[in-house]
Each structure stands twice: as C-alpha cells, then as structure tokens.
Protein backbone atom coordinates (compact mmCIF):
# COMPACT_ATOMS: atom_id res chain seq x y z
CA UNK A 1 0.00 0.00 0.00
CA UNK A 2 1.37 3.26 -1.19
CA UNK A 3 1.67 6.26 1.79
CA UNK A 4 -1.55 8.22 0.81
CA UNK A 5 -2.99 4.92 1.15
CA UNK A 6 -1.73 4.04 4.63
CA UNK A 7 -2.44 8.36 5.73
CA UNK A 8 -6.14 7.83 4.85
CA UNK A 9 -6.22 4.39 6.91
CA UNK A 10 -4.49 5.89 9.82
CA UNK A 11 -6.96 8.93 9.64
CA UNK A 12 -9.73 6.92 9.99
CA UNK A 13 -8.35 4.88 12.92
CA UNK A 14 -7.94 1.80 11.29
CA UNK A 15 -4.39 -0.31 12.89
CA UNK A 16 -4.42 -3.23 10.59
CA UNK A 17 -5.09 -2.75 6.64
CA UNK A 18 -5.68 -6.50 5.54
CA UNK A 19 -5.32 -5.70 1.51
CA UNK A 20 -2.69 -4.37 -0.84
CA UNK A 21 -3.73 -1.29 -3.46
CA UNK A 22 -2.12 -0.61 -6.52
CA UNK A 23 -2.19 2.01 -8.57
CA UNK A 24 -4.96 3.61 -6.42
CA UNK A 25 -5.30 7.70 -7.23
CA UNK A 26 -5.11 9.74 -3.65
CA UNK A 27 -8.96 11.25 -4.32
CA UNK A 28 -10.09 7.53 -5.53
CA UNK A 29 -8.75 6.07 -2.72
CA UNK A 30 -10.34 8.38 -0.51
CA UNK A 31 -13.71 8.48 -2.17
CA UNK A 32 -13.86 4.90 -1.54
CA UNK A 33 -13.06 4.89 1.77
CA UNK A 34 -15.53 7.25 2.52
CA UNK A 35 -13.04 9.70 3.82
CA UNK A 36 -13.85 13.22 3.40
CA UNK A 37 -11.26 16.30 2.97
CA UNK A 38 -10.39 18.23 6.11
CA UNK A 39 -12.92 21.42 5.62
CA UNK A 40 -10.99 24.97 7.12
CA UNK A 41 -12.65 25.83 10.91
CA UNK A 42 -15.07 28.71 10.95
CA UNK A 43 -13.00 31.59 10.84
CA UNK A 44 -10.16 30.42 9.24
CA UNK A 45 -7.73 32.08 6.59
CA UNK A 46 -6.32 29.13 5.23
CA UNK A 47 -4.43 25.39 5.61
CA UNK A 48 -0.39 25.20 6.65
CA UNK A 49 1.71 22.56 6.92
CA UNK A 50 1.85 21.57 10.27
CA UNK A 51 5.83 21.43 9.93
CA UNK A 52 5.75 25.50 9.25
CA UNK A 53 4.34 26.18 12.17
CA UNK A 54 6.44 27.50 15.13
CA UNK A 55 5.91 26.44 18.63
CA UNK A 56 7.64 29.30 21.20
CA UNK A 57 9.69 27.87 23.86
CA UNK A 58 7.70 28.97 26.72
CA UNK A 59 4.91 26.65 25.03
CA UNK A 60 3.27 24.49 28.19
CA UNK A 61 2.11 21.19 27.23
CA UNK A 62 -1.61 20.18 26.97
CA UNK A 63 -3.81 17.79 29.21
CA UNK A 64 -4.21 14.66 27.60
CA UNK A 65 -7.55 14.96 27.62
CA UNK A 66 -8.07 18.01 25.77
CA UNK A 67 -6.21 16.61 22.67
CA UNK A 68 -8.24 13.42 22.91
CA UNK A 69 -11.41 15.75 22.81
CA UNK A 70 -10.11 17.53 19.67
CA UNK A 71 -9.56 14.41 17.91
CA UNK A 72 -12.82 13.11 18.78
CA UNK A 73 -14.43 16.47 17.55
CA UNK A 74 -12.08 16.25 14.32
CA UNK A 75 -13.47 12.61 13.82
CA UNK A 76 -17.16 13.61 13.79
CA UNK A 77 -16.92 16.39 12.04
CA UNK A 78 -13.92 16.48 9.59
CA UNK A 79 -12.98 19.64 10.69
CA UNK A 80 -11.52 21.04 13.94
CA UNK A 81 -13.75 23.49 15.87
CA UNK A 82 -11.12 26.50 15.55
CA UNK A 83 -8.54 27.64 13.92
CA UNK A 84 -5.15 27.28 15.10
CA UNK A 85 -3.76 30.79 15.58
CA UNK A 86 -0.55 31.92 14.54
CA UNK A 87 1.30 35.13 14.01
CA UNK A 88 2.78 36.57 10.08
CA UNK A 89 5.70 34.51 10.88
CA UNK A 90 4.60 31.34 11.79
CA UNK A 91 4.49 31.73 15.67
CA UNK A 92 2.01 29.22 16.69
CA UNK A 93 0.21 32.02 19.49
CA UNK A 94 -2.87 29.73 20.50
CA UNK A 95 -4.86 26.27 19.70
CA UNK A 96 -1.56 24.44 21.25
CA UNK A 97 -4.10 20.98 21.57
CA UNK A 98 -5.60 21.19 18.25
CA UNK A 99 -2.17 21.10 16.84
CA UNK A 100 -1.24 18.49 18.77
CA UNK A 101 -4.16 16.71 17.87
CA UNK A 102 -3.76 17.43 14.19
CA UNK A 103 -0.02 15.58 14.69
CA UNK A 104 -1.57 12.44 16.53
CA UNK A 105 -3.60 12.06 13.69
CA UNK A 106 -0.85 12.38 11.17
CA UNK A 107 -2.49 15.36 9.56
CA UNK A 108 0.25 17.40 7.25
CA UNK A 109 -1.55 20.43 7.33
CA UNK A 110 -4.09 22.26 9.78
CA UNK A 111 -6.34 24.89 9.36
CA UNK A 112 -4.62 28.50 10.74
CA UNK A 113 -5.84 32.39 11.02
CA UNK A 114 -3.02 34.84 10.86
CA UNK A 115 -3.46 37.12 13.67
C-alpha cells in the first residue's frame, strides 16, 4: 500500500489494513473509503503545513484529555472546531491541543488564522 494509502487508513483509525492497493489515485482512494477532505474551521484564513508552524519555547504542554477531545471532535466532524492561531511569521500564538491533535492524527496540514 502506497503512503496516501496508509495516511487515509491511519486517519480513519484503522491499525491493521488487511489488503494491498495498486495504482490507487489519492482522491479515488479516498472516495472509496468514505473519507472526506479536512474542511478549514469557521474563521479560518487558510491550511499550513503543520511542519511551518512554530511552537515558542515557553509553550506548556496540553492535558491529555483536551487533545483526545479535539480528535474526537475532528473525527465527527472532519474539521476542527477552531482555527489554530498563529502570528505573520509562523508563531504558533494559540490552539496548542488542536495542533497536537492534528499531529496524533498524522495530519500534514491544519487549518490556521493569521493574527
């Protein structure tokens, strides 16, 4: 199974994929799945890569329990309930769990508004 293959899997929760897929387009793949494109948060300017997007030092980690109810949110609705909010330069300035949440669910990109 190619990598777009195993993202969508993963996305969807799934731990074991019992088949192979060849040749499978990203968007067919997905389609057939069922999986549905991550939709931008109300309010949002656009998506970032997740890897452009600065944490600051002082950052202080998350409860546990407030990424788990960001991915559980994300899950239900394909989208995350907010923005995460970041500065011109990439400064990640707040939505620390949704960020996190976006990385636990191997997201590559997250929905930001540039403050």
């Amino acid at each position: 199974m190619g990598y777009s293959g195993y993202m969508v899997a993963s996305s969807l929760g799934h731990t074991q994929i019992p088949c192979i897929i060849i040749n499978e387009k990203r968007k067919e793949l997905s389609n057939k799945l069922g999986f549905k494109s991550p939709r931008l948060a109300t309010g949002s300017d656009k998506f970032m890569p997740i890897y452009k997007i600065i944490i600051p030092k002082e950052f202080k980690w998350v409860k546990k329990e407030k990424v788990d109810k960001c991915i559980e949110y994300f899950k239900q609705n394909g989208c995350f309930d907010k923005p995460v909010i970041i500065k011109d330069n990439g400064l990640c300035i707040d939505g620390f769990s949704r960020l996190l949440a976006a990385k636990r669910l191997n997201l590559h990109k997250v929905a930001v508004k540039i403050a």
